[in-house]
C-alpha atoms as a PDB file:
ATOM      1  CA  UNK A   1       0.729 -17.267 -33.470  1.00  0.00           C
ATOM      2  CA  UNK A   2       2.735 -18.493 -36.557  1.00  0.00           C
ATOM      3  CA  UNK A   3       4.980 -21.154 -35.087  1.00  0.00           C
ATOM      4  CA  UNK A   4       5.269 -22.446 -38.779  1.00  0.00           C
ATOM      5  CA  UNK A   5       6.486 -19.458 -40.460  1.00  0.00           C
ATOM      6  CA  UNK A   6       9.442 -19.038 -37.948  1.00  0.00           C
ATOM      7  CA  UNK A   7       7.918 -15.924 -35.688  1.00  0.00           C
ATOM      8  CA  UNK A   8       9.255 -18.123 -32.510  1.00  0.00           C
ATOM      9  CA  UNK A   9      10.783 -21.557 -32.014  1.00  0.00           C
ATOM     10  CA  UNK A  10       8.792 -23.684 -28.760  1.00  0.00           C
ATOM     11  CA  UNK A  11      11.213 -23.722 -25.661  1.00  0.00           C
ATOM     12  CA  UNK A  12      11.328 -27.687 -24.581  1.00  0.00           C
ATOM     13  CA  UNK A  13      10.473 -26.712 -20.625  1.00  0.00           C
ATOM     14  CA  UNK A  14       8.003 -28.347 -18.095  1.00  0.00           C
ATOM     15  CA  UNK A  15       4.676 -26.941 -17.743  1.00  0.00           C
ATOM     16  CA  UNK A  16       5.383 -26.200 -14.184  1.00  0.00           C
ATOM     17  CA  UNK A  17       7.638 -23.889 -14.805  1.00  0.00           C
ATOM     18  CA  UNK A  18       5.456 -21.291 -16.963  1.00  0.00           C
ATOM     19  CA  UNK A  19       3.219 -21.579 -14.180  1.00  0.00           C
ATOM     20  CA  UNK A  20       6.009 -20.493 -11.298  1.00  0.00           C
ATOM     21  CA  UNK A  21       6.543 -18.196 -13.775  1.00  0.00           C
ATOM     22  CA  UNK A  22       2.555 -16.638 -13.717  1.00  0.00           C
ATOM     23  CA  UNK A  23       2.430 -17.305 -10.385  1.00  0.00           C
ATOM     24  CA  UNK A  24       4.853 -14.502  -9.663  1.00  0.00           C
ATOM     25  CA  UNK A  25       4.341 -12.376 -12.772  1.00  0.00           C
ATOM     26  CA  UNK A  26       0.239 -12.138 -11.143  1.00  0.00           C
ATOM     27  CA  UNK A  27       2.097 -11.437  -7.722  1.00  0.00           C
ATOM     28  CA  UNK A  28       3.900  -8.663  -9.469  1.00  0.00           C
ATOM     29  CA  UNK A  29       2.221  -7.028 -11.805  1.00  0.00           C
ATOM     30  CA  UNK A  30      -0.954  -6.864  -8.765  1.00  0.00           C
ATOM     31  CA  UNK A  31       1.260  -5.059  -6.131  1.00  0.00           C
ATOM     32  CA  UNK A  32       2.726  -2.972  -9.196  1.00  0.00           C
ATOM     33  CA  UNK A  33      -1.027  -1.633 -10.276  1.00  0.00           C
ATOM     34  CA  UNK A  34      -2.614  -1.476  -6.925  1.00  0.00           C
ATOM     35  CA  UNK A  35       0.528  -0.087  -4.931  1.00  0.00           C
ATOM     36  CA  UNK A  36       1.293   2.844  -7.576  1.00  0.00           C
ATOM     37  CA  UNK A  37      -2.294   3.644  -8.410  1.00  0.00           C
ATOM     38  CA  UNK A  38      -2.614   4.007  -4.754  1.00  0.00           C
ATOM     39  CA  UNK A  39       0.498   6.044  -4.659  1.00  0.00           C
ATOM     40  CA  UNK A  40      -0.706   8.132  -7.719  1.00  0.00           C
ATOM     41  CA  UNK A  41      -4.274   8.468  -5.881  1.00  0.00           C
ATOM     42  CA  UNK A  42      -2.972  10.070  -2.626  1.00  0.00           C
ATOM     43  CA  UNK A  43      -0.398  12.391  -4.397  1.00  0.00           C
ATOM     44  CA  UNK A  44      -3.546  13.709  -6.320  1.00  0.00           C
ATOM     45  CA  UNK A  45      -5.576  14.280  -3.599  1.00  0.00           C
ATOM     46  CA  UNK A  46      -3.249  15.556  -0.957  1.00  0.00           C
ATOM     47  CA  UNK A  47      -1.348  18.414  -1.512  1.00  0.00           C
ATOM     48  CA  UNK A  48       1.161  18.744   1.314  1.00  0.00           C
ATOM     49  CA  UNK A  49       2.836  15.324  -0.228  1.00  0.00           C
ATOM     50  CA  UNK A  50       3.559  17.526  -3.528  1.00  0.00           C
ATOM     51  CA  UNK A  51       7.256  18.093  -2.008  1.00  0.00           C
ATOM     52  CA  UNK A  52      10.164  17.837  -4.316  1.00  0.00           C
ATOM     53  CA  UNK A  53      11.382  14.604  -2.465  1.00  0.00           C
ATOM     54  CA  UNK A  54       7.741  13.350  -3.715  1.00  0.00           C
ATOM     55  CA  UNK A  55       7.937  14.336  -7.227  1.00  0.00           C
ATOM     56  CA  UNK A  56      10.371  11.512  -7.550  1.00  0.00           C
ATOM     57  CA  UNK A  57       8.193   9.161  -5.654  1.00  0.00           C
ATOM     58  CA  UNK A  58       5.487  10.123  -8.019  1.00  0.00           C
ATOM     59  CA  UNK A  59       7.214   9.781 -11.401  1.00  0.00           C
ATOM     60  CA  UNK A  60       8.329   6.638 -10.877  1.00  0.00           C
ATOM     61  CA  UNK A  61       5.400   5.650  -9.721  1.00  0.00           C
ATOM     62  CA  UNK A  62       3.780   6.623 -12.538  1.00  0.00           C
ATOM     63  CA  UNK A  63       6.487   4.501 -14.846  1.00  0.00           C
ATOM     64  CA  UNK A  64       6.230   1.458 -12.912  1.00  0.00           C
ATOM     65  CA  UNK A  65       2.503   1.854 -13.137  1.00  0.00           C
ATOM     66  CA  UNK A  66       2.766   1.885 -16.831  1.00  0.00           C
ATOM     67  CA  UNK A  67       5.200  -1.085 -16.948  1.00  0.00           C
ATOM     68  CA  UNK A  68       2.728  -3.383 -14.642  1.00  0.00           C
ATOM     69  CA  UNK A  69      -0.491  -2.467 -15.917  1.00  0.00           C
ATOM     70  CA  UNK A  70       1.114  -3.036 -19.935  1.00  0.00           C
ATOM     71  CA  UNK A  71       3.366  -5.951 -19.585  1.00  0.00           C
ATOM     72  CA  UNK A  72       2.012  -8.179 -16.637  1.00  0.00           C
ATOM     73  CA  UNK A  73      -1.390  -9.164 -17.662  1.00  0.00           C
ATOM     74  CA  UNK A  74       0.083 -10.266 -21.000  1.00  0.00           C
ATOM     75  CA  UNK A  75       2.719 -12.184 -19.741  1.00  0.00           C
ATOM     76  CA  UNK A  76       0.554 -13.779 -17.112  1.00  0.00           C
ATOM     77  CA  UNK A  77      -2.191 -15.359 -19.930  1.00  0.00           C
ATOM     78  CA  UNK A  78       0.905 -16.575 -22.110  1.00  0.00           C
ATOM     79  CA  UNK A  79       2.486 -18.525 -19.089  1.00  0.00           C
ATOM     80  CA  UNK A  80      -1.064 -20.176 -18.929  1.00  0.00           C
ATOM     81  CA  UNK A  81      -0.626 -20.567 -22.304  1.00  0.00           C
ATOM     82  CA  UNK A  82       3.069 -22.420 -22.127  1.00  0.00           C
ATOM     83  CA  UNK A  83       3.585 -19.584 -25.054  1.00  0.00           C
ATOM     84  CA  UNK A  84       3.216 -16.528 -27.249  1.00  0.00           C
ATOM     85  CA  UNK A  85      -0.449 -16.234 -28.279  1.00  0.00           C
ATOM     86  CA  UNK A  86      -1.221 -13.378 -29.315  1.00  0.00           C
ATOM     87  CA  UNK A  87       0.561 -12.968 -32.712  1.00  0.00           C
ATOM     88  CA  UNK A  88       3.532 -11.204 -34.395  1.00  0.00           C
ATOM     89  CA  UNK A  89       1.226  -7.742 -34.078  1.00  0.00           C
ATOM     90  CA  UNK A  90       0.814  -8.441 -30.458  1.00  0.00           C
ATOM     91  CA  UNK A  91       4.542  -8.978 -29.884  1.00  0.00           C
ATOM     92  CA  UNK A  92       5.119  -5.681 -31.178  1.00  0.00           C
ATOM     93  CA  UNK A  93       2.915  -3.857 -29.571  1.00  0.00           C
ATOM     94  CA  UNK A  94       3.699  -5.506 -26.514  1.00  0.00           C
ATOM     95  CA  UNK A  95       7.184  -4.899 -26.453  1.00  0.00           C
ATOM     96  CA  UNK A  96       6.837  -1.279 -27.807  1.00  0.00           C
ATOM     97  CA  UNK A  97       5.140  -0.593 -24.537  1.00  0.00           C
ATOM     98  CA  UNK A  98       8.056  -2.373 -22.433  1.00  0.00           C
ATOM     99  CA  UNK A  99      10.779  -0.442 -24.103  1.00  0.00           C
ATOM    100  CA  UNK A 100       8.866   2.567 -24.107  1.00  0.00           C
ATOM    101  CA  UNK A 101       8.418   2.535 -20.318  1.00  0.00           C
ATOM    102  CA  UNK A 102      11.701   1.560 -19.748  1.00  0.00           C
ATOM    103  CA  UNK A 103      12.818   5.184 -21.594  1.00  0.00           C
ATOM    104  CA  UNK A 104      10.169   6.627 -19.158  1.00  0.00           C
ATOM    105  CA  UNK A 105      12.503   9.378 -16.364  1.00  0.00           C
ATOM    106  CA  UNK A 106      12.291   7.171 -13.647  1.00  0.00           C
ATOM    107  CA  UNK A 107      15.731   7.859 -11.993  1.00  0.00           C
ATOM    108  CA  UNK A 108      16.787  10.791 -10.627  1.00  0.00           C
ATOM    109  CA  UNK A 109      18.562  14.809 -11.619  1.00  0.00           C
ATOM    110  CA  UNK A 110      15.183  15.546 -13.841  1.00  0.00           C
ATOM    111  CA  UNK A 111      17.762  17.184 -16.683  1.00  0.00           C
ATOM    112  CA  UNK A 112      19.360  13.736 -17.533  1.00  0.00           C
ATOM    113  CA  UNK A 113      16.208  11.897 -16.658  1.00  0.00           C
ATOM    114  CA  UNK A 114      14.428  13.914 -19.783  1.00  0.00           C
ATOM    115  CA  UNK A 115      17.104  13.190 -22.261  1.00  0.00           C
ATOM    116  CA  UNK A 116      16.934   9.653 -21.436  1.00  0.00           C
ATOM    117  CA  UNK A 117      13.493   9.297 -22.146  1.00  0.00           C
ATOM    118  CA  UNK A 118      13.854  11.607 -25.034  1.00  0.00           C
ATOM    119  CA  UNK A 119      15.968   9.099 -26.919  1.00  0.00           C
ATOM    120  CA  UNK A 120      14.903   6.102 -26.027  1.00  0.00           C
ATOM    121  CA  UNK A 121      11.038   7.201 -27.394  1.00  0.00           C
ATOM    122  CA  UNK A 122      12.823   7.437 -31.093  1.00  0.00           C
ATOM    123  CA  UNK A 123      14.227   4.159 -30.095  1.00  0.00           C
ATOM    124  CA  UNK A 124      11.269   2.102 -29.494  1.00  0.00           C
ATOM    125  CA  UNK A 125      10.119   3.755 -32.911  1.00  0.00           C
ATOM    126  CA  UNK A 126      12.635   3.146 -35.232  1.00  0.00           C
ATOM    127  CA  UNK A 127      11.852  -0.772 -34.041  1.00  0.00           C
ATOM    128  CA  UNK A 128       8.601   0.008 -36.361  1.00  0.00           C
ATOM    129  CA  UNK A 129      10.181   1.078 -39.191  1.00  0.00           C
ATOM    130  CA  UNK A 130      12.830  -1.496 -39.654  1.00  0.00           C
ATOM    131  CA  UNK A 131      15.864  -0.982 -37.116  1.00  0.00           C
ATOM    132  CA  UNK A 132      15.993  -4.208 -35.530  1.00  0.00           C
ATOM    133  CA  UNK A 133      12.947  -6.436 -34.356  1.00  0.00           C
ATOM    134  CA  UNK A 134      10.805  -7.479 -31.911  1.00  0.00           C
ATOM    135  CA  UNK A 135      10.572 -11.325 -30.788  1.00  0.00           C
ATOM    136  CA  UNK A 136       9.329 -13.654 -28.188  1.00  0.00           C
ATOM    137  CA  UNK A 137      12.241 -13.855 -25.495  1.00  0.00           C
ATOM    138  CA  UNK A 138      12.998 -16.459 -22.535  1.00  0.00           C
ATOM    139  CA  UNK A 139      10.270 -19.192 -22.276  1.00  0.00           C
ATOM    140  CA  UNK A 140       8.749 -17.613 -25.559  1.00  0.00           C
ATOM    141  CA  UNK A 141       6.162 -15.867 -23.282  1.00  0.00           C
ATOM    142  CA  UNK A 142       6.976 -12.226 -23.272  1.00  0.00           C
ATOM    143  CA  UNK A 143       8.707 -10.214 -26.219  1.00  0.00           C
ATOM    144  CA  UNK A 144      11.646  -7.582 -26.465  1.00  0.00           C
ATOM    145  CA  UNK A 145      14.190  -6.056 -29.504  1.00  0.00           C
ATOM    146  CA  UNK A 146      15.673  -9.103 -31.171  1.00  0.00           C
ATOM    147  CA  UNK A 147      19.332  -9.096 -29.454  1.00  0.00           C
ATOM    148  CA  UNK A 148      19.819 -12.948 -29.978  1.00  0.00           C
ATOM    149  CA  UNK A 149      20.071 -12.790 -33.990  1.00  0.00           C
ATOM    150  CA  UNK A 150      23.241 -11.553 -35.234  1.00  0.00           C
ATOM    151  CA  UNK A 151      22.802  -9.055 -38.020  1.00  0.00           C
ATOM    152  CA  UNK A 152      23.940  -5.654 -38.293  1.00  0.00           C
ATOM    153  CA  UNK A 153      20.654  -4.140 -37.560  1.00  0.00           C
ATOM    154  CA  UNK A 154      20.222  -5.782 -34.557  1.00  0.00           C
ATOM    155  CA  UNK A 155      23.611  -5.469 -32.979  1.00  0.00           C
ATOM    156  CA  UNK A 156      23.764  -1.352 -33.780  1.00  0.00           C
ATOM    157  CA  UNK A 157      20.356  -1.221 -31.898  1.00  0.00           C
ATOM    158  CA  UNK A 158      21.478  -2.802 -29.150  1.00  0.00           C
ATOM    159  CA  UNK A 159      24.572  -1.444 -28.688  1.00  0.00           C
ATOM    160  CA  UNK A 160      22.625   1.884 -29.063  1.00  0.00           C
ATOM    161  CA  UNK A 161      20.342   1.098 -26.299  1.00  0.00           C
ATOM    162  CA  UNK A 162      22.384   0.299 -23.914  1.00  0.00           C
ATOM    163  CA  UNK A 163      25.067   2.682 -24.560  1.00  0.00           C
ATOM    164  CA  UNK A 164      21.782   5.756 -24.360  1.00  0.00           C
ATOM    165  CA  UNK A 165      19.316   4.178 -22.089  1.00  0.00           C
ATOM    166  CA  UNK A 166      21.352   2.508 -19.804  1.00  0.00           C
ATOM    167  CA  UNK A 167      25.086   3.292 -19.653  1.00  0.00           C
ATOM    168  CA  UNK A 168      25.402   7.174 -20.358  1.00  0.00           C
ATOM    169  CA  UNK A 169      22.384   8.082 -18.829  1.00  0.00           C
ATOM    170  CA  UNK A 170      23.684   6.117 -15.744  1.00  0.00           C
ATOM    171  CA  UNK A 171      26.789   8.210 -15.815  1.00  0.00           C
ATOM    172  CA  UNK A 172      25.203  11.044 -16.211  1.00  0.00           C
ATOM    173  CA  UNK A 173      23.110  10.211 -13.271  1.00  0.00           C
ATOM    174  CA  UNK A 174      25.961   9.421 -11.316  1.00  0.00           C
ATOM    175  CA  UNK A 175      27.806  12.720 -11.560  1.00  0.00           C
ATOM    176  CA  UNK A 176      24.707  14.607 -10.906  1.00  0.00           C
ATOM    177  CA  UNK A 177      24.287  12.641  -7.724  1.00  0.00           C
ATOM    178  CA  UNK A 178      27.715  13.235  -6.783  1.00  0.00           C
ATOM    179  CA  UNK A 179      27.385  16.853  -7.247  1.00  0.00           C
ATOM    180  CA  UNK A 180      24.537  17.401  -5.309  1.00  0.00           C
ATOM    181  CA  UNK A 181      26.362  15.411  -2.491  1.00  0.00           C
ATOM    182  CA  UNK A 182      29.228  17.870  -2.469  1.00  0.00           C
ATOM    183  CA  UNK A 183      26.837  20.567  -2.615  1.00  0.00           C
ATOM    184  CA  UNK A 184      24.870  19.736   0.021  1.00  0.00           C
ATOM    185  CA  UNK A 185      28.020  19.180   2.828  1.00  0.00           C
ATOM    186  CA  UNK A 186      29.535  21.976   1.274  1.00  0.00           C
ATOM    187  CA  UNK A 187      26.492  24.253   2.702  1.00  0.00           C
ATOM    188  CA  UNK A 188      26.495  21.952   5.722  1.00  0.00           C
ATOM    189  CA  UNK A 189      29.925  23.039   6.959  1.00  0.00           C
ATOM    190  CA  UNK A 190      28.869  27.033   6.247  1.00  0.00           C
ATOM    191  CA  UNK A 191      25.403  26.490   8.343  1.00  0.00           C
ATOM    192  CA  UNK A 192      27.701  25.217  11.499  1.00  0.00           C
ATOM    193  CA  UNK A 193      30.360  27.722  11.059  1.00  0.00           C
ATOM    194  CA  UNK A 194      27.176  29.799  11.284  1.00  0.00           C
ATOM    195  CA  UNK A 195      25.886  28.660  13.988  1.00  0.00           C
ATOM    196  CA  UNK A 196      27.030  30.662  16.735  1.00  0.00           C
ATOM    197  CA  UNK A 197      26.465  33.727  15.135  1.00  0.00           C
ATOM    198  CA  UNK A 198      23.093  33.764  13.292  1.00  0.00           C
ATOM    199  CA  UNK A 199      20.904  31.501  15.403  1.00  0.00           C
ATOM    200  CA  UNK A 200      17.443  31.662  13.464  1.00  0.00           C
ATOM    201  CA  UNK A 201      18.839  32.350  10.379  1.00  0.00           C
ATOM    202  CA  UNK A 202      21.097  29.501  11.110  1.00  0.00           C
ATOM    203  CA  UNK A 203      17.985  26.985  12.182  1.00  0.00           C
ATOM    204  CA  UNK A 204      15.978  27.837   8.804  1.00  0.00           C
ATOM    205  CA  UNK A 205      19.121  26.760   6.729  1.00  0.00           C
ATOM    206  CA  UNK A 206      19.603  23.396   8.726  1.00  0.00           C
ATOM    207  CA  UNK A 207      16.137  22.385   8.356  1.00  0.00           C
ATOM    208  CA  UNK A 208      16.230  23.528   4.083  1.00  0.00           C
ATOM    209  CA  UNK A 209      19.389  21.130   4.221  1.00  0.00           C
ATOM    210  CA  UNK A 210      17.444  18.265   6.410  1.00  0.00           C
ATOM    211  CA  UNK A 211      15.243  18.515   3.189  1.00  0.00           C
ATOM    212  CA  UNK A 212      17.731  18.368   0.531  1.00  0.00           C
ATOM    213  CA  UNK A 213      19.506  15.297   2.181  1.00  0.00           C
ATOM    214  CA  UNK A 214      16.339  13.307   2.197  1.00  0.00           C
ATOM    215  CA  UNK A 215      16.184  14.229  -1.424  1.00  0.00           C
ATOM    216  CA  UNK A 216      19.260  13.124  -1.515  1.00  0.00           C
ATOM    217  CA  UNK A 217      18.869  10.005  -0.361  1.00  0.00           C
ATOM    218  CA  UNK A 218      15.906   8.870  -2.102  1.00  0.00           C
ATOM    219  CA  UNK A 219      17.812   9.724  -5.570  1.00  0.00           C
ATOM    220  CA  UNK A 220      20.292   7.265  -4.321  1.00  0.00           C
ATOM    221  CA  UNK A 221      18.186   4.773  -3.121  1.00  0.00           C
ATOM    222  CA  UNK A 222      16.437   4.919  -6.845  1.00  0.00           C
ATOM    223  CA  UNK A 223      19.660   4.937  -8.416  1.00  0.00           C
ATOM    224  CA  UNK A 224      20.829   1.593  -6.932  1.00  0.00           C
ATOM    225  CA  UNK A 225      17.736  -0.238  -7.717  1.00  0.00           C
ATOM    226  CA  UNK A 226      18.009   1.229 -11.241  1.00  0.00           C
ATOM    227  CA  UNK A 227      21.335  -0.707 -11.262  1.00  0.00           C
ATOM    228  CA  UNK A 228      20.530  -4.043  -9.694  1.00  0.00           C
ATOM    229  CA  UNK A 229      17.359  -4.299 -11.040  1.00  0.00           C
ATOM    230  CA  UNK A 230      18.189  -3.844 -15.283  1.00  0.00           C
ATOM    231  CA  UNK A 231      22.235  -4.691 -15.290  1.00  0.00           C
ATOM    232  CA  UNK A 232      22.101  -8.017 -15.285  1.00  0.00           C
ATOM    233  CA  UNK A 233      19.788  -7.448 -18.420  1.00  0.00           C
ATOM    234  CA  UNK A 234      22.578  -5.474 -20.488  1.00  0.00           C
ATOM    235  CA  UNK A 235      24.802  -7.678 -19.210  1.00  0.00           C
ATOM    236  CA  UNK A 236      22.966 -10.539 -20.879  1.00  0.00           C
ATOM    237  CA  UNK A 237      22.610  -8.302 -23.782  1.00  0.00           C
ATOM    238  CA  UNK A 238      25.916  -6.970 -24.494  1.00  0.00           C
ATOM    239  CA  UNK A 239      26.983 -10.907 -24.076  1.00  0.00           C
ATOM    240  CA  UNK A 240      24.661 -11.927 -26.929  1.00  0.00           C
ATOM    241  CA  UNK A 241      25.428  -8.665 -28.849  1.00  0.00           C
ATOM    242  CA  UNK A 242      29.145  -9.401 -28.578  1.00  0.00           C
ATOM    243  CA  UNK A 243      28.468 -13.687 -30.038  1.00  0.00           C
END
């Protein structure tokens, strides 16, 4: 930890409030490992949950998984800490791994999900080489791309990352949803215009469509939380990016 040498600046805050702070990061980051592990464990071992409804389930339970078991025990031992201790390497490292499994496909249409990871792996590279930086972030206790100093570097990476990771693959998302909607009550309305002439036929096609809603919905329940849960972050981000 080089406090002297500038790598992070103290935040003036009372010790109780890095340890609210562990408190719920340990909270967290245990139902996070133990719920997707357990997740990951019966998808493994049981093959009639290996539905495409599930697949979803599974891959994000494999990124959240990722995100817990990376970033929680870290940030838990610096709020005990009241602060970054585990060096400038560390807080690379550390946020590599957050930004990294933030890029994981974790939404929903697979297609768009791919070419968000896809670009924001390059992303969390190009940190390495020079494009921007990492730094301790909040109550100096976890670490992310530098988006509070204003240099050129750092504002065209984080306009980059939320405009690739965030705001096009959320459109993308979006219309793919919405296309899969129309899709599905479009074959609705032929299965019930079917219905009094085909009636076997008729029930296999309501039951494939019973399916594909529940697919449906689970996309869209994922898709919401996607929203809630990181745009207040660009929101923040853009604000900072913008001076």
């Amino acid at each position: 930890m080089d406090v002297e040498h500038g790598f992070y600046r103290p935040v003036d805050v009372q010790d109780h409030a890095h340890y609210i702070v562990a408190f719920f990061v340990l909270v967290i980051g245990t139902v996070g490992v133990t719920g997707n592990a357990l997740v990951m464990y019966a998808f493994s071992c049981n093959k009639k949950l290996r539905t495409p409804p599930n697949y979803f389930i599974m891959n994000l339970a494999i990124s959240d998984f990722l995100m817990a078991i990376t970033q929680s025990p870290i940030f838990f031992v610096n709020s005990l800490y009241k602060g970054w201790i585990f060096g400038e390497t560390g807080c690379k490292m550390y946020a590599f791994c957050g930004t990294a499994t933030f890029g994981r496909p974790k939404d929903a249409p697979a297609s768009s999900l791919r070419w968000s990871g896809s670009t924001h792996w390059p992303g969390a590279s190009h940190l390495c080489l020079g494009w921007s930086s990492y730094i301790p972030e909040g109550l100096m206790t976890s670490c992310t791309w530098d988006y509070v100093t204003s240099t050129p570097a750092n504002k065209s990476y984080t306009l980059m990352l939320c405009c690739f990771v965030f705001f096009i693959p959320l459109g993308i998302i979006s219309y793919c949803y919405l296309c899969m909607f129309l899709a599905i009550r479009h074959a609705s309305r032929d299965v019930e215009m079917l219905g009094s002439q085909v009636r076997k036929s008729t029930l296999i096609q309501q039951q494939s469509i019973k399916t594909e809603w529940k697919l449906a919905k689970i996309a869209f329940v994922v898709i919401i939380v996607f929203v809630l849960s990181w745009s207040p972050y660009a929101c923040v981000t853009l604000i900072a990016w913008a001076g």
